[in-house]
Structures are given as C-alpha cells and as structure tokens.
N, C-alpha and C. Protein backbone atom coordinates (compact mmCIF):
# COMPACT_ATOMS: atom_id res chain seq x y z
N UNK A 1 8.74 -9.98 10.82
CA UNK A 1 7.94 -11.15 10.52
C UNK A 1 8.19 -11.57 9.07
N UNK A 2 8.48 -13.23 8.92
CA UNK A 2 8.73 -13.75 7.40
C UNK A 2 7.31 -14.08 6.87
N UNK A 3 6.77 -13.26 5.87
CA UNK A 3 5.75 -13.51 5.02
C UNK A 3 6.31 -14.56 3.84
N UNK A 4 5.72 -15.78 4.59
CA UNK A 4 5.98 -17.31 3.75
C UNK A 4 5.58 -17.32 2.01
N UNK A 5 4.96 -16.51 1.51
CA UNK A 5 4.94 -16.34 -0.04
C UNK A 5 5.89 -15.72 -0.41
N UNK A 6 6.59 -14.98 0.62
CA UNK A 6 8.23 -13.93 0.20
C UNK A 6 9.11 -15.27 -0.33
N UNK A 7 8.82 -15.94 0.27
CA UNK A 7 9.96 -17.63 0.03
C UNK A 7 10.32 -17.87 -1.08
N UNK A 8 11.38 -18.06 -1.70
CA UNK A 8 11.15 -18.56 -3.34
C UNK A 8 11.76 -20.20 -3.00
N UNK A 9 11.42 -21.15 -3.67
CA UNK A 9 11.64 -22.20 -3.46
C UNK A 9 12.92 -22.26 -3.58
N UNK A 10 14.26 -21.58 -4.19
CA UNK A 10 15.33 -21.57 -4.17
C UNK A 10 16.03 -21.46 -2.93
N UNK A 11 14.85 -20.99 -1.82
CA UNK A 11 15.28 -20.32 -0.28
C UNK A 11 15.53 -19.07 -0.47
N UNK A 12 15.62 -18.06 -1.17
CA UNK A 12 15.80 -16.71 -1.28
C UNK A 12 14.70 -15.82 -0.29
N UNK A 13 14.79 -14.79 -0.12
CA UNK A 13 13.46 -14.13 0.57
C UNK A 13 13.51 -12.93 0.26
N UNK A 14 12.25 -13.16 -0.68
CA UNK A 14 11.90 -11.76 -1.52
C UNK A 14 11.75 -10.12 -0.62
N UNK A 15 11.09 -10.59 0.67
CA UNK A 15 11.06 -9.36 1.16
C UNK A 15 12.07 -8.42 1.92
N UNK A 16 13.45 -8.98 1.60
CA UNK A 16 14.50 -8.00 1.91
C UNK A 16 15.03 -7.70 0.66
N UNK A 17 14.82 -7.81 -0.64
CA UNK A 17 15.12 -7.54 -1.98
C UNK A 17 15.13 -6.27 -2.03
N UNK A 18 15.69 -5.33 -2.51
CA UNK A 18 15.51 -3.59 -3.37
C UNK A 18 14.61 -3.80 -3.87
N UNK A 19 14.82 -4.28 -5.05
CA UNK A 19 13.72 -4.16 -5.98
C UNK A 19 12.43 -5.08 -5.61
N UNK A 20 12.09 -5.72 -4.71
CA UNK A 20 11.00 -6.00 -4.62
C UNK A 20 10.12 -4.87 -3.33
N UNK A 21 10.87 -4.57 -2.64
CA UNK A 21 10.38 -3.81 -1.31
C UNK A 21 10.29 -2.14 -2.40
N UNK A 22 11.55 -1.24 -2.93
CA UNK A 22 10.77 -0.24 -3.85
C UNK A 22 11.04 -0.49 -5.04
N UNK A 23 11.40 -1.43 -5.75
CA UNK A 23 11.62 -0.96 -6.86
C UNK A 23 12.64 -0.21 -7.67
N UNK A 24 13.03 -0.60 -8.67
CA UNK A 24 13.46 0.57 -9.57
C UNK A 24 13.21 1.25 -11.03
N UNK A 25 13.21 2.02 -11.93
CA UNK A 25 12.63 2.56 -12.78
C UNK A 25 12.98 1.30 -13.83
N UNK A 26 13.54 0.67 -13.60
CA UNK A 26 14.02 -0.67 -14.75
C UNK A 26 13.11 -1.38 -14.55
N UNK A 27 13.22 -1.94 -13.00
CA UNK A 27 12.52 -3.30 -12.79
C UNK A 27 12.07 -3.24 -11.10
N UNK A 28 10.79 -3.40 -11.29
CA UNK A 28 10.19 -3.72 -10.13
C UNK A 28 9.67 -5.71 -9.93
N UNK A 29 10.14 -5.93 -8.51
CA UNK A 29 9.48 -7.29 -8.83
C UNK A 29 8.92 -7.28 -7.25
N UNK A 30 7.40 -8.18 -7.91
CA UNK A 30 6.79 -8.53 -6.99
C UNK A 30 6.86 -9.90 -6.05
N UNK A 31 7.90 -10.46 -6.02
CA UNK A 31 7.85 -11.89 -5.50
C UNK A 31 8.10 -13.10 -6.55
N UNK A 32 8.57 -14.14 -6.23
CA UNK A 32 8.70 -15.15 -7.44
C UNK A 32 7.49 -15.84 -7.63
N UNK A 33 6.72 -16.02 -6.74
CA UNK A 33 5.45 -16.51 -7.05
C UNK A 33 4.68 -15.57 -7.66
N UNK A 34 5.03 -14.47 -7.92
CA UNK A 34 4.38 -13.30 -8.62
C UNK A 34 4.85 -13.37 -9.96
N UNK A 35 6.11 -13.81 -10.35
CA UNK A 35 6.97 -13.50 -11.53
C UNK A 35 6.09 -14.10 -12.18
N UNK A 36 6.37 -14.22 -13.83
CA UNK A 36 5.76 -14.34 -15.13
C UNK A 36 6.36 -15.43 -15.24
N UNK A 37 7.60 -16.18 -15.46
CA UNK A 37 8.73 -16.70 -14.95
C UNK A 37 9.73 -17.29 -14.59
N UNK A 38 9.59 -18.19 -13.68
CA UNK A 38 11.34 -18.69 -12.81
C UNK A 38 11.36 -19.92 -13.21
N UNK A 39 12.50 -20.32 -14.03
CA UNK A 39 12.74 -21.87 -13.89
C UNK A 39 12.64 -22.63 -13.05
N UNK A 40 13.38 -22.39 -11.76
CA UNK A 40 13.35 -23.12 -10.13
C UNK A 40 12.27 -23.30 -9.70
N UNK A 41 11.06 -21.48 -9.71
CA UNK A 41 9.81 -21.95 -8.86
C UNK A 41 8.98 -22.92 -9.77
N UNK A 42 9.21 -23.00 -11.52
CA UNK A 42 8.21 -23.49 -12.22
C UNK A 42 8.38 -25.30 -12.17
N UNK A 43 10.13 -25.35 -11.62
CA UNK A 43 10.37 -26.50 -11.26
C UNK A 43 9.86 -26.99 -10.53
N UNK A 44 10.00 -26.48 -9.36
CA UNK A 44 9.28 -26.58 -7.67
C UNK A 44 7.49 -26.88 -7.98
N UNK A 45 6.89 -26.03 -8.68
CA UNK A 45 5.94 -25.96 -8.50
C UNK A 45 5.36 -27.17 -9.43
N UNK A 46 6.09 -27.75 -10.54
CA UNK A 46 5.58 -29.23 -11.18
C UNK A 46 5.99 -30.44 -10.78
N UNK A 47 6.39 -30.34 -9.62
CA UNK A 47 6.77 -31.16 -8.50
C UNK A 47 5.95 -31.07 -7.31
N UNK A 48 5.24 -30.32 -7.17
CA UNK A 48 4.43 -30.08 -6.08
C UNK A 48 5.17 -29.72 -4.96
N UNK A 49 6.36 -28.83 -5.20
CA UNK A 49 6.73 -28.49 -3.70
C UNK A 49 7.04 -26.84 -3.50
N UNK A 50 6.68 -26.42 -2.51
CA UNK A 50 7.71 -24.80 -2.35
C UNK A 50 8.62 -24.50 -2.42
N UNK A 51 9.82 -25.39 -1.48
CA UNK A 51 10.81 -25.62 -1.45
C UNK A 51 11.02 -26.71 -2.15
N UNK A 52 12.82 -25.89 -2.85
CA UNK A 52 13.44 -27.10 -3.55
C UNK A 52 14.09 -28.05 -2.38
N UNK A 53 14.07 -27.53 -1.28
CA UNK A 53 15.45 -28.34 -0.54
C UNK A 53 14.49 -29.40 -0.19
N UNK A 54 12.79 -29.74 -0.47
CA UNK A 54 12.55 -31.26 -0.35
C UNK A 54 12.12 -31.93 -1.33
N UNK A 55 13.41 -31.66 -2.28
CA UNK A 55 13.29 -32.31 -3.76
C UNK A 55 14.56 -33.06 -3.97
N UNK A 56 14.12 -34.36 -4.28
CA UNK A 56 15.12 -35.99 -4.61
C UNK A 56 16.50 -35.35 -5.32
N UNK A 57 16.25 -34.55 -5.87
CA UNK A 57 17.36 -33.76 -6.86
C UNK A 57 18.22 -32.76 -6.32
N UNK A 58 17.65 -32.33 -5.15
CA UNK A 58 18.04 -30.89 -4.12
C UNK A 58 20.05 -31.56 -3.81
N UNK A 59 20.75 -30.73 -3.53
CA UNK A 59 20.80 -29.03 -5.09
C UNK A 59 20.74 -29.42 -6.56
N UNK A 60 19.90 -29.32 -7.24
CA UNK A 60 20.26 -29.47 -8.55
C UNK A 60 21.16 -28.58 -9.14
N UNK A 61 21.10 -28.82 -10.87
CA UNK A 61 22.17 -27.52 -11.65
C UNK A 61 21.60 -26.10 -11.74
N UNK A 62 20.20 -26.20 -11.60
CA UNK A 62 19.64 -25.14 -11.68
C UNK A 62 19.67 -24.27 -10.10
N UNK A 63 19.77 -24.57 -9.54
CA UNK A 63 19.94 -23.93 -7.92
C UNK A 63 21.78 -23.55 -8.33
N UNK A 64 22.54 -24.49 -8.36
CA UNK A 64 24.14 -23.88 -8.59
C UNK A 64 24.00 -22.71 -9.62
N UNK A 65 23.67 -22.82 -10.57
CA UNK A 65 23.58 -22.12 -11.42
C UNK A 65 23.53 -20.42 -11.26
N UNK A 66 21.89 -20.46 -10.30
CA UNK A 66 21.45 -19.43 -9.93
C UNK A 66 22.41 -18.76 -8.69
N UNK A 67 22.41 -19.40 -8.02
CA UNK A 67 23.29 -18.86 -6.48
C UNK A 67 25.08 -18.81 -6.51
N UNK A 68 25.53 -19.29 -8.37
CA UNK A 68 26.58 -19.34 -9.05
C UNK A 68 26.62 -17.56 -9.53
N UNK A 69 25.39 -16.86 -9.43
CA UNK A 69 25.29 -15.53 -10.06
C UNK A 69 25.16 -14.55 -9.16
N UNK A 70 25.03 -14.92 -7.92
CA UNK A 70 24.40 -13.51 -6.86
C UNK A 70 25.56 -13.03 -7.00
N UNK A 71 27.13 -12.96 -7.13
CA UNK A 71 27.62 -11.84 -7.56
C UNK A 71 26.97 -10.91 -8.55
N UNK A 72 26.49 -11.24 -9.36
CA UNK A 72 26.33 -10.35 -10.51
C UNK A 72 24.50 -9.74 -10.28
N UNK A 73 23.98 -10.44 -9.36
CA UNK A 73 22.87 -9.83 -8.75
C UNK A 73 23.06 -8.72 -7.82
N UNK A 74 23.95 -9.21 -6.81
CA UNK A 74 24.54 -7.72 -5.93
C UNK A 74 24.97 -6.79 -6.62
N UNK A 75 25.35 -6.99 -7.81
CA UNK A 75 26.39 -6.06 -8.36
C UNK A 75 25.23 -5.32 -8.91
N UNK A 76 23.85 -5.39 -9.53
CA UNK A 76 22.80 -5.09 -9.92
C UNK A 76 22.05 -4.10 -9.20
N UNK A 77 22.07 -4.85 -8.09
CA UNK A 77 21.31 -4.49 -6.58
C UNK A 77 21.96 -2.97 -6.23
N UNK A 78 23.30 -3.38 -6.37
CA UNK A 78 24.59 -2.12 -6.05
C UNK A 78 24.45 -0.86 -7.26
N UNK A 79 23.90 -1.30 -8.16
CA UNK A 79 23.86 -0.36 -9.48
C UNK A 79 22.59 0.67 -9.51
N UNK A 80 21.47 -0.16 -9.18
CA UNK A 80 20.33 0.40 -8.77
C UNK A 80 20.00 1.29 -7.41
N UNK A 81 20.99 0.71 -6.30
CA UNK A 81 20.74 1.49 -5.25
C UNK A 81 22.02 2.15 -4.57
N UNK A 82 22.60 2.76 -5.15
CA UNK A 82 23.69 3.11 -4.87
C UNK A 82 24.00 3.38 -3.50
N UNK A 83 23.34 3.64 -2.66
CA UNK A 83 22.85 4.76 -1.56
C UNK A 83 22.17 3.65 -0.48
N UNK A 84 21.75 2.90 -1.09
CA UNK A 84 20.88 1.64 -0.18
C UNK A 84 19.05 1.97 -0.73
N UNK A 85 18.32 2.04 0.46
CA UNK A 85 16.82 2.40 0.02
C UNK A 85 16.59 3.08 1.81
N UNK A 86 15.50 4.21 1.17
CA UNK A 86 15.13 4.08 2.92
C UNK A 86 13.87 3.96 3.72
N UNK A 87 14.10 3.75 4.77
CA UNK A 87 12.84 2.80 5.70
C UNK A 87 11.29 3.88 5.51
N UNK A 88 10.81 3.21 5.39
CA UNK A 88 9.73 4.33 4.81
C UNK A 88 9.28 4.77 6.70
C-alpha cells in the first residue's frame, strides 16, 4: 500500500528509501514533508500543489537538476547499505 505523504512532489516515494524505512548512523530521513528542507517540496508547497507534475513550469530546472543526481544518490544508498536492508 502507497502511503500518499511518502510522495514527494518531485514523484519520488519515500517509503521504499534505505534511509527513510531504517536509516543510517549518518542520516536518517523521515519523508520530504518531514524534511527541514527541500527546494522542490518548498516550491510545490508555495504554489499550492503536492505534485510538481501539475505545475505551469513542470519539469522545471530544479526537478532536472535533482533526478540529474540519483546517480550519486544510489551511489550513497550503495555506500550505506552495502548488503541491502532486511524485511523486518
């Protein structure tokens, strides 16, 4: 089941994340609507929307930008969990 606050307005979904499901001794995150935070959701959210994809601007530079890096997020993801995580 998709828990709709997992959503980040970028379309990402927090609840298959490592680090949001356990964590790691670096960085635990709770969701982007949880974060302290996100350019995209703070975008999204002074726009009044969840999603960026129903925004006049959708994709902006800031969406390329970000989804320009999930290499270097996997590679993160890969650093932290070497092994994967397991199902509790």
């Amino acid at each position: 089941m998709v828990e709709e606050n997992l959503i980040g307005p970028c379309g990402l979904y927090c609840g298959w994340c490592p680090f949001y499901v356990v964590g790691s001794k670096e960085f635990t995150c709770k969701g982007c609507w949880a974060r302290e935070k996100c350019e995209i959701r703070d975008c999204a959210k002074s726009k009044g929307l969840k999603l960026c994809t129903f925004c006049q601007d959708f994709p902006c530079l800031k969406l390329y930008g970000m989804y320009g890096q999930m290499d270097k997020f996997f590679d993160d993801m890969k650093k932290a969990f070497p092994k994967g995580i397991k199902k509790n």
